[in-house]
C-alpha atoms as a PDB file:
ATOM      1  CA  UNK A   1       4.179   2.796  23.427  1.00  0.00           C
ATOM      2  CA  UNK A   2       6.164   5.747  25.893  1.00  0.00           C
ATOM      3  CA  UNK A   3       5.517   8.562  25.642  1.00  0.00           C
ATOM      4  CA  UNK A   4       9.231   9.422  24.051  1.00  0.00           C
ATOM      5  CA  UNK A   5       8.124   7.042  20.504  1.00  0.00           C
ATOM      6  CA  UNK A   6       5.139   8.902  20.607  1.00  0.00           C
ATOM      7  CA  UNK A   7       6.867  12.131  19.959  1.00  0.00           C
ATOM      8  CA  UNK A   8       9.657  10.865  17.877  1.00  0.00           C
ATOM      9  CA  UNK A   9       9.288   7.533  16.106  1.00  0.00           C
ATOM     10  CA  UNK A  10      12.511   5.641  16.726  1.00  0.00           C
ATOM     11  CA  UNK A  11      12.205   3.269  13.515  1.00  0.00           C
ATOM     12  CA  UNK A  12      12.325   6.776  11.107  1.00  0.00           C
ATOM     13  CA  UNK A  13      14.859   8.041  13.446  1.00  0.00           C
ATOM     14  CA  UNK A  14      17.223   5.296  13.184  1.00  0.00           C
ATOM     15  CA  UNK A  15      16.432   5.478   9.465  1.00  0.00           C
ATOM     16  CA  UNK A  16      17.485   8.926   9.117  1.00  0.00           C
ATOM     17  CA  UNK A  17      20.608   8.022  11.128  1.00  0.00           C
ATOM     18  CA  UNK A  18      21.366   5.690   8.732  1.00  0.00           C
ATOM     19  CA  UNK A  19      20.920   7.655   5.362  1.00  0.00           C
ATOM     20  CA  UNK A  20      23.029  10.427   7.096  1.00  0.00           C
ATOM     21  CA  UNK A  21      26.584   8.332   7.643  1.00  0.00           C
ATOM     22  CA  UNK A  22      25.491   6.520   4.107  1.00  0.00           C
ATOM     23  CA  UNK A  23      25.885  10.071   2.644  1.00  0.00           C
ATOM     24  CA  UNK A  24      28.734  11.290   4.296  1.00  0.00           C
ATOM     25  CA  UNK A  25      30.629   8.027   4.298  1.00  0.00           C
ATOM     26  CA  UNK A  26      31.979   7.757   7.782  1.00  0.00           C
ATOM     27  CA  UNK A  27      31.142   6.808  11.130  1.00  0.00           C
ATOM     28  CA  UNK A  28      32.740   9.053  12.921  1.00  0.00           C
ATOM     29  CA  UNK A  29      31.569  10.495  16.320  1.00  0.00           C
ATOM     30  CA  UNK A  30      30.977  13.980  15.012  1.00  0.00           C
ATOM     31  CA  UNK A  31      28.523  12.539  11.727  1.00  0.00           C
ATOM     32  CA  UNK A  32      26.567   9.852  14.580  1.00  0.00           C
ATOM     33  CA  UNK A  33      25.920  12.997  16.808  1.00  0.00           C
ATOM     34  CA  UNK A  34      24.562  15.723  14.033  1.00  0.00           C
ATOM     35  CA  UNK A  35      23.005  12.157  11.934  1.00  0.00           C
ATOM     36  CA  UNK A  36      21.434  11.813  15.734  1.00  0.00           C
ATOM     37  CA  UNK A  37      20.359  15.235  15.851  1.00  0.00           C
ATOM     38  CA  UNK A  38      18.498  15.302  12.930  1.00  0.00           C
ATOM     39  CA  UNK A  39      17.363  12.374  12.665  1.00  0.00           C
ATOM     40  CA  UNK A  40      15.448  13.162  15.685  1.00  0.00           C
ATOM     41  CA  UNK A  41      14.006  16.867  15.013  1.00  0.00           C
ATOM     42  CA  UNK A  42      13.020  15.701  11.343  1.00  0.00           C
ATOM     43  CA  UNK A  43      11.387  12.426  13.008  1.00  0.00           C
ATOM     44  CA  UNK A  44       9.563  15.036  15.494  1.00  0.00           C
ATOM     45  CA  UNK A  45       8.776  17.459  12.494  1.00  0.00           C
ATOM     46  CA  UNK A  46       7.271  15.196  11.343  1.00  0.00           C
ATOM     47  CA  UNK A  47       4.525  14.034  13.214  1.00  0.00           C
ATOM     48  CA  UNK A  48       3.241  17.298  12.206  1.00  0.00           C
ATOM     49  CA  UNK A  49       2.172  15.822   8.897  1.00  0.00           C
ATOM     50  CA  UNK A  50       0.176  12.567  10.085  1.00  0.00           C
ATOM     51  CA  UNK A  51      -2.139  13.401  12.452  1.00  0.00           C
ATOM     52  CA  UNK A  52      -3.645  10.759  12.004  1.00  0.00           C
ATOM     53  CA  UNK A  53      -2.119   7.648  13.259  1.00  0.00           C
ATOM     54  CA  UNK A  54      -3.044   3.917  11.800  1.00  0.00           C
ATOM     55  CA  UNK A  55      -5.057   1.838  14.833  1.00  0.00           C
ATOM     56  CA  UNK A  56      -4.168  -1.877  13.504  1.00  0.00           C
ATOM     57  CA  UNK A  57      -6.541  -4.320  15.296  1.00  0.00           C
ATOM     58  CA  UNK A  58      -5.944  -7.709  13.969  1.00  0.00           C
ATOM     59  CA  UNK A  59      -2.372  -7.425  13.413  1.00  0.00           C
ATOM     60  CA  UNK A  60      -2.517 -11.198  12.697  1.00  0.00           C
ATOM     61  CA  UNK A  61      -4.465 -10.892   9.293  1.00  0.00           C
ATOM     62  CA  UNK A  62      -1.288  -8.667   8.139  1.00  0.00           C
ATOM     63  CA  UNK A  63       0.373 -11.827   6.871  1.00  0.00           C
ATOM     64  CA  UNK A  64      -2.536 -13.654   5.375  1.00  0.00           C
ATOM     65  CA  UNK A  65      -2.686 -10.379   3.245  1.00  0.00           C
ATOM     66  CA  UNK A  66       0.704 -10.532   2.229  1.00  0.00           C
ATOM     67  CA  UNK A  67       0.115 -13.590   1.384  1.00  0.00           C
ATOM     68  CA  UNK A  68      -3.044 -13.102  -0.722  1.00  0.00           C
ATOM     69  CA  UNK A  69      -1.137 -10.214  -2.355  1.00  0.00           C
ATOM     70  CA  UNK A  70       1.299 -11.739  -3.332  1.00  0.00           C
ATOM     71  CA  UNK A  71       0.405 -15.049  -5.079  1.00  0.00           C
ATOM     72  CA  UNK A  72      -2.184 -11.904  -6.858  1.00  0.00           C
ATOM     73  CA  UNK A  73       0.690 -10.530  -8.108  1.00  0.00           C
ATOM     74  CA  UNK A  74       2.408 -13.719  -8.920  1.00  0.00           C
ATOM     75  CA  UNK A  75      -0.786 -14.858 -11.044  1.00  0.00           C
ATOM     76  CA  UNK A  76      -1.101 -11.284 -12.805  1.00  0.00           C
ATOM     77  CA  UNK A  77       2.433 -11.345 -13.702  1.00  0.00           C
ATOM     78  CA  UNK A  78       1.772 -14.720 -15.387  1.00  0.00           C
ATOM     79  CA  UNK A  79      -1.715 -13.161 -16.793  1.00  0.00           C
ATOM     80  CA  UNK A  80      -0.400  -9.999 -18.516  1.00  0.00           C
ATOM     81  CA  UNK A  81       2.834 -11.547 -19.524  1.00  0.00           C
ATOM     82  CA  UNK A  82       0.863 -14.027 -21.737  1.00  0.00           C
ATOM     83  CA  UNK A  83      -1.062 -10.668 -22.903  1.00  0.00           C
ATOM     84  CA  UNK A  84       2.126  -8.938 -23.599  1.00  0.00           C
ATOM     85  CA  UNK A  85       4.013 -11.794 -25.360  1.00  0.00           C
ATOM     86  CA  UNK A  86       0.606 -12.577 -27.555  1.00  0.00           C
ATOM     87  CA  UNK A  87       0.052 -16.055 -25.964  1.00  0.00           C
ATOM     88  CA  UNK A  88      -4.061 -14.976 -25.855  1.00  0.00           C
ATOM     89  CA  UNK A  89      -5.343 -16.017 -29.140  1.00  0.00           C
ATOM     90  CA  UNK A  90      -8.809 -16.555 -30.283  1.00  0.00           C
ATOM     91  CA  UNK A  91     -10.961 -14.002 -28.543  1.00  0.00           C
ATOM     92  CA  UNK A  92     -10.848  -9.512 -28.280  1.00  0.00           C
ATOM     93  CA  UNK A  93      -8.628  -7.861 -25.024  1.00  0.00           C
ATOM     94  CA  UNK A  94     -11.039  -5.320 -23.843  1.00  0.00           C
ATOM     95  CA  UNK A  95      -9.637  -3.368 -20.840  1.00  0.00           C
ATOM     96  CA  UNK A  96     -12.283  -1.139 -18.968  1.00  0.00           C
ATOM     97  CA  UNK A  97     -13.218   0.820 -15.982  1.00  0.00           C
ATOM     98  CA  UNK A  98     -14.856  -0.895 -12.545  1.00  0.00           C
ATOM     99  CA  UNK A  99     -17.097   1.143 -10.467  1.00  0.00           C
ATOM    100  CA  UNK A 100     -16.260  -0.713  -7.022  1.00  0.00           C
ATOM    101  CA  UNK A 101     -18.739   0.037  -4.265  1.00  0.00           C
ATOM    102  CA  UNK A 102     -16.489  -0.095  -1.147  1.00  0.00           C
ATOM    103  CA  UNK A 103     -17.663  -0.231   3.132  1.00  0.00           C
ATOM    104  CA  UNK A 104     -13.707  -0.080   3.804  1.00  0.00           C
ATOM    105  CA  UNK A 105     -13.288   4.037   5.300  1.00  0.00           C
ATOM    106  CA  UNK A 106     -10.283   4.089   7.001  1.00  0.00           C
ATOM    107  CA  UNK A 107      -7.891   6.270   5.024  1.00  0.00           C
ATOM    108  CA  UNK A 108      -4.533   3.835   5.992  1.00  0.00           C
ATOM    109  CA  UNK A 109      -6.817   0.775   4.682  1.00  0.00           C
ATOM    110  CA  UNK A 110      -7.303   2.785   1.428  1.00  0.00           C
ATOM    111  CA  UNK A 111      -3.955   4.003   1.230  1.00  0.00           C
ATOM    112  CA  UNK A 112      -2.952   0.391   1.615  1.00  0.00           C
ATOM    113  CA  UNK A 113      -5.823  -0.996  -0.665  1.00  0.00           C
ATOM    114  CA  UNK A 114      -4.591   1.891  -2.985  1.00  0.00           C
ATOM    115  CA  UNK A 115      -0.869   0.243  -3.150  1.00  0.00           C
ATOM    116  CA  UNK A 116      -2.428  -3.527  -3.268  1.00  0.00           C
ATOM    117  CA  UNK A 117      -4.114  -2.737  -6.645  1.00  0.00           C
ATOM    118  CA  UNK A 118      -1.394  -0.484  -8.458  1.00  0.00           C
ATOM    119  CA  UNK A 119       1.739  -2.841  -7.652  1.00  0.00           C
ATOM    120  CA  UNK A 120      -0.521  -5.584  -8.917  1.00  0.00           C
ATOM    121  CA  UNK A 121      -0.099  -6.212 -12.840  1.00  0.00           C
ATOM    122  CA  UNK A 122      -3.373  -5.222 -15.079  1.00  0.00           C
ATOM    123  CA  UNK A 123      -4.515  -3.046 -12.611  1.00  0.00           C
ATOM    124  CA  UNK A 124      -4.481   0.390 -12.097  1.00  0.00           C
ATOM    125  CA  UNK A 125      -6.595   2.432  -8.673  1.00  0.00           C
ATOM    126  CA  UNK A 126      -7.965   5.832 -10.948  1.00  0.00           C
ATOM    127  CA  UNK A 127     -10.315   7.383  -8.681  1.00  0.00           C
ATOM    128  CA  UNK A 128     -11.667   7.054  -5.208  1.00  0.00           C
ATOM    129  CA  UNK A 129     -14.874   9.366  -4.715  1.00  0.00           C
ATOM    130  CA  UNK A 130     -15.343   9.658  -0.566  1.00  0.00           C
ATOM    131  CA  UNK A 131     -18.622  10.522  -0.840  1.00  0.00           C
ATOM    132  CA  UNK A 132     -20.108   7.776  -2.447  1.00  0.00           C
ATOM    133  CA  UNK A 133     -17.655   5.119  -1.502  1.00  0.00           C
ATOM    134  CA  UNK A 134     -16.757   4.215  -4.842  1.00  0.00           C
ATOM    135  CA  UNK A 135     -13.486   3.026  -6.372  1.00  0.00           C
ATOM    136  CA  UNK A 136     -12.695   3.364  -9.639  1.00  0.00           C
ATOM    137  CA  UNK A 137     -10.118   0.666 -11.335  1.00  0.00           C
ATOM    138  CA  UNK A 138      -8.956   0.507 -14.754  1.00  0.00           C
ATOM    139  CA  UNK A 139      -8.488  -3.008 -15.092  1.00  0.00           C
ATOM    140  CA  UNK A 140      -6.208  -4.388 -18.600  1.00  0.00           C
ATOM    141  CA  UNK A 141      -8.100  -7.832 -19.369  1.00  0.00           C
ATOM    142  CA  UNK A 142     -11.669  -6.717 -18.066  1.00  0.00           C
ATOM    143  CA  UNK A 143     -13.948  -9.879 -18.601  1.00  0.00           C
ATOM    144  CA  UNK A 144     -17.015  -9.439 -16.353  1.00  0.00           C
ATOM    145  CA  UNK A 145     -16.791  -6.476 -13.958  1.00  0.00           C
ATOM    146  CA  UNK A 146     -19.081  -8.841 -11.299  1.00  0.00           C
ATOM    147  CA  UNK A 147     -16.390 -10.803 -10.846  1.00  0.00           C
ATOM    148  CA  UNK A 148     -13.404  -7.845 -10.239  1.00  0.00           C
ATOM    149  CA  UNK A 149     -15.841  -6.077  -7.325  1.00  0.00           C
ATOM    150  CA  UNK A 150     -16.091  -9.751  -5.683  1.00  0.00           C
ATOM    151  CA  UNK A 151     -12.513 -10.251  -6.292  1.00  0.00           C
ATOM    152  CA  UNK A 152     -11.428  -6.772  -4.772  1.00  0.00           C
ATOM    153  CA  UNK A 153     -13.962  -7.159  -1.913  1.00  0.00           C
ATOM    154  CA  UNK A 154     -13.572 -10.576  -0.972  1.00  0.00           C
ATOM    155  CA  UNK A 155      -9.821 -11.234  -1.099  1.00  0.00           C
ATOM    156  CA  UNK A 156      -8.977  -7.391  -0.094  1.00  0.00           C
ATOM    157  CA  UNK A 157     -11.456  -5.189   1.336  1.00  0.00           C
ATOM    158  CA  UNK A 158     -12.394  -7.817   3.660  1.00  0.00           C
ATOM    159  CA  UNK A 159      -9.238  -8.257   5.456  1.00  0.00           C
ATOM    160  CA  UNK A 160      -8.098  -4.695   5.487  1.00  0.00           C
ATOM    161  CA  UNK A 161     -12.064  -4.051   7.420  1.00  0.00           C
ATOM    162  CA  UNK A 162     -10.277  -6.558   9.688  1.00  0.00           C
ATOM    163  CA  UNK A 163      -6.871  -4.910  10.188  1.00  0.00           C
ATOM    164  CA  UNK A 164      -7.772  -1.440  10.216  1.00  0.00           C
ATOM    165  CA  UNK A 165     -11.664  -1.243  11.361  1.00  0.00           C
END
Protein backbone atom coordinates (compact mmCIF):
# COMPACT_ATOMS: atom_id res chain seq x y z
CA UNK A 1 0.00 0.00 0.00
CA UNK A 2 1.54 3.93 -0.97
CA UNK A 3 1.47 6.07 0.99
CA UNK A 4 -1.35 8.16 -1.17
CA UNK A 5 -4.22 4.92 -0.32
CA UNK A 6 -3.10 5.25 3.00
CA UNK A 7 -4.39 8.72 3.32
CA UNK A 8 -7.30 8.46 1.05
CA UNK A 9 -8.76 5.04 0.29
CA UNK A 10 -9.29 4.92 -3.46
CA UNK A 11 -12.13 2.10 -3.37
CA UNK A 12 -14.49 4.78 -1.06
CA UNK A 13 -13.24 7.45 -3.25
CA UNK A 14 -14.27 6.03 -6.43
CA UNK A 15 -17.46 5.14 -4.56
CA UNK A 16 -18.24 8.57 -3.67
CA UNK A 17 -17.45 9.53 -7.28
CA UNK A 18 -19.91 7.37 -8.30
CA UNK A 19 -22.94 8.27 -5.97
CA UNK A 20 -22.13 11.95 -6.90
CA UNK A 21 -22.84 11.79 -11.00
CA UNK A 22 -25.72 9.05 -9.89
CA UNK A 23 -27.30 12.07 -8.07
CA UNK A 24 -26.80 14.71 -10.33
CA UNK A 25 -27.40 12.68 -13.46
CA UNK A 26 -24.62 13.70 -15.75
CA UNK A 27 -21.18 13.12 -16.54
CA UNK A 28 -20.12 16.14 -17.32
CA UNK A 29 -16.56 17.52 -16.70
CA UNK A 30 -17.64 20.07 -14.14
CA UNK A 31 -19.81 17.11 -11.81
CA UNK A 32 -16.39 14.42 -12.36
CA UNK A 33 -14.14 17.31 -10.99
CA UNK A 34 -16.31 18.58 -7.72
CA UNK A 35 -17.64 14.37 -7.52
CA UNK A 36 -13.52 14.09 -7.54
CA UNK A 37 -13.10 16.64 -5.05
CA UNK A 38 -15.17 15.33 -2.60
CA UNK A 39 -14.95 12.21 -2.99
CA UNK A 40 -11.46 12.62 -1.95
CA UNK A 41 -11.65 15.10 1.22
CA UNK A 42 -14.70 12.96 2.58
CA UNK A 43 -12.50 9.68 1.85
CA UNK A 44 -9.58 11.63 3.85
CA UNK A 45 -12.15 12.84 6.57
CA UNK A 46 -12.64 9.97 7.07
CA UNK A 47 -9.89 8.09 8.21
CA UNK A 48 -10.44 10.20 11.14
CA UNK A 49 -13.12 7.81 12.31
CA UNK A 50 -11.24 4.29 12.03
CA UNK A 51 -8.22 4.45 13.62
CA UNK A 52 -8.04 1.38 13.73
CA UNK A 53 -7.35 -0.44 10.60
CA UNK A 54 -8.31 -4.39 10.01
CA UNK A 55 -4.71 -6.54 9.75
CA UNK A 56 -6.20 -9.65 7.64
CA UNK A 57 -3.63 -12.51 7.88
CA UNK A 58 -5.01 -15.46 6.17
CA UNK A 59 -6.81 -13.74 3.53
CA UNK A 60 -7.35 -17.25 2.06
CA UNK A 61 -9.84 -18.48 4.84
CA UNK A 62 -12.10 -15.34 3.64
CA UNK A 63 -13.81 -17.62 1.14
CA UNK A 64 -14.13 -20.79 3.12
CA UNK A 65 -16.13 -18.38 5.46
CA UNK A 66 -18.29 -17.21 2.90
CA UNK A 67 -18.80 -20.31 2.18
CA UNK A 68 -19.66 -21.67 5.65
CA UNK A 69 -21.92 -18.60 5.96
CA UNK A 70 -23.67 -19.05 3.52
CA UNK A 71 -24.91 -22.68 3.20
CA UNK A 72 -25.72 -21.40 7.38
CA UNK A 73 -27.94 -19.16 6.05
CA UNK A 74 -29.24 -21.35 3.36
CA UNK A 75 -30.07 -24.16 6.08
CA UNK A 76 -31.67 -21.49 8.59
CA UNK A 77 -33.77 -20.15 5.93
CA UNK A 78 -35.04 -23.72 5.36
CA UNK A 79 -35.14 -24.16 9.41
CA UNK A 80 -37.28 -21.13 10.37
CA UNK A 81 -39.35 -21.25 7.27
CA UNK A 82 -40.66 -24.71 8.37
CA UNK A 83 -41.13 -22.83 11.92
CA UNK A 84 -42.95 -20.04 10.34
CA UNK A 85 -45.21 -22.04 7.95
CA UNK A 86 -46.03 -24.64 11.04
CA UNK A 87 -44.28 -27.64 9.35
CA UNK A 88 -42.73 -28.49 13.22
CA UNK A 89 -45.32 -30.59 14.77
CA UNK A 90 -45.14 -32.81 17.71
CA UNK A 91 -42.80 -31.19 20.18
CA UNK A 92 -42.69 -27.15 22.16
CA UNK A 93 -40.47 -24.11 20.14
CA UNK A 94 -38.56 -22.73 22.99
CA UNK A 95 -36.30 -19.83 21.86
CA UNK A 96 -33.65 -18.69 24.53
CA UNK A 97 -30.57 -16.83 25.34
CA UNK A 98 -26.74 -18.41 24.82
CA UNK A 99 -24.04 -17.22 27.01
CA UNK A 100 -21.08 -17.83 24.39
CA UNK A 101 -17.64 -17.75 25.95
CA UNK A 102 -15.53 -16.29 23.09
CA UNK A 103 -11.11 -16.12 22.69
CA UNK A 104 -11.89 -14.11 19.30
CA UNK A 105 -10.73 -10.04 20.48
CA UNK A 106 -10.21 -8.34 17.51
CA UNK A 107 -12.96 -5.74 17.19
CA UNK A 108 -13.20 -6.21 12.96
CA UNK A 109 -13.55 -10.15 13.77
CA UNK A 110 -16.46 -9.22 16.13
CA UNK A 111 -17.86 -6.71 14.01
CA UNK A 112 -17.78 -9.36 11.34
CA UNK A 113 -18.86 -12.27 13.73
CA UNK A 114 -21.53 -9.63 14.80
CA UNK A 115 -22.97 -9.46 11.00
CA UNK A 116 -22.45 -13.48 10.51
CA UNK A 117 -25.02 -14.17 13.30
CA UNK A 118 -27.73 -11.33 12.69
CA UNK A 119 -28.04 -11.86 8.74
CA UNK A 120 -28.36 -15.51 9.67
CA UNK A 121 -32.17 -16.61 10.21
CA UNK A 122 -33.11 -17.61 14.06
CA UNK A 123 -30.44 -15.74 15.30
CA UNK A 124 -30.05 -12.61 16.76
CA UNK A 125 -26.14 -11.11 18.44
CA UNK A 126 -27.84 -9.16 21.89
CA UNK A 127 -24.92 -8.41 23.88
CA UNK A 128 -21.19 -8.65 23.78
CA UNK A 129 -19.63 -7.94 27.38
CA UNK A 130 -15.59 -7.12 26.65
CA UNK A 131 -14.70 -7.86 29.84
CA UNK A 132 -15.61 -11.23 30.24
CA UNK A 133 -15.55 -12.30 26.66
CA UNK A 134 -18.97 -13.32 26.50
CA UNK A 135 -21.54 -13.20 23.70
CA UNK A 136 -24.88 -13.17 24.20
CA UNK A 137 -27.33 -14.72 21.30
CA UNK A 138 -30.93 -14.99 21.31
CA UNK A 139 -31.35 -17.93 19.34
CA UNK A 140 -35.41 -18.79 17.86
CA UNK A 141 -35.38 -22.79 18.00
CA UNK A 142 -32.91 -23.14 21.08
CA UNK A 143 -32.54 -27.03 21.60
CA UNK A 144 -29.35 -27.57 23.66
CA UNK A 145 -27.26 -24.42 24.16
CA UNK A 146 -23.91 -27.01 24.11
CA UNK A 147 -24.40 -27.46 20.81
CA UNK A 148 -24.96 -23.43 19.59
CA UNK A 149 -21.41 -22.41 21.56
CA UNK A 150 -19.71 -25.43 19.50
CA UNK A 151 -21.54 -24.40 16.50
CA UNK A 152 -20.58 -20.59 16.82
CA UNK A 153 -17.00 -21.51 17.85
CA UNK A 154 -16.19 -24.16 15.61
CA UNK A 155 -17.63 -23.10 12.24
CA UNK A 156 -17.07 -19.17 13.08
CA UNK A 157 -14.90 -18.06 15.75
CA UNK A 158 -12.34 -20.35 14.55
CA UNK A 159 -11.78 -19.00 11.20
CA UNK A 160 -12.23 -15.37 11.96
CA UNK A 161 -9.02 -16.19 14.95
CA UNK A 162 -7.49 -17.17 11.58
CA UNK A 163 -8.27 -14.13 9.42
CA UNK A 164 -7.99 -11.48 11.82
CA UNK A 165 -5.54 -12.81 14.77
Amino acid sequence: MTAATRRVPPVLTAWLLLMWLFLNQTVSLGHLLLGASLGIALAGASRALRPLQPRIKQAYVVPVLFGVVLLDIIRSNVAVAGIVLGFVRGRQLRSGFVKIPLELEDPHGLAVLAGILTATPGTVWVEHDSATRTLTLHVLDLRDEGEWIEWVKSRYERLLRRIFE
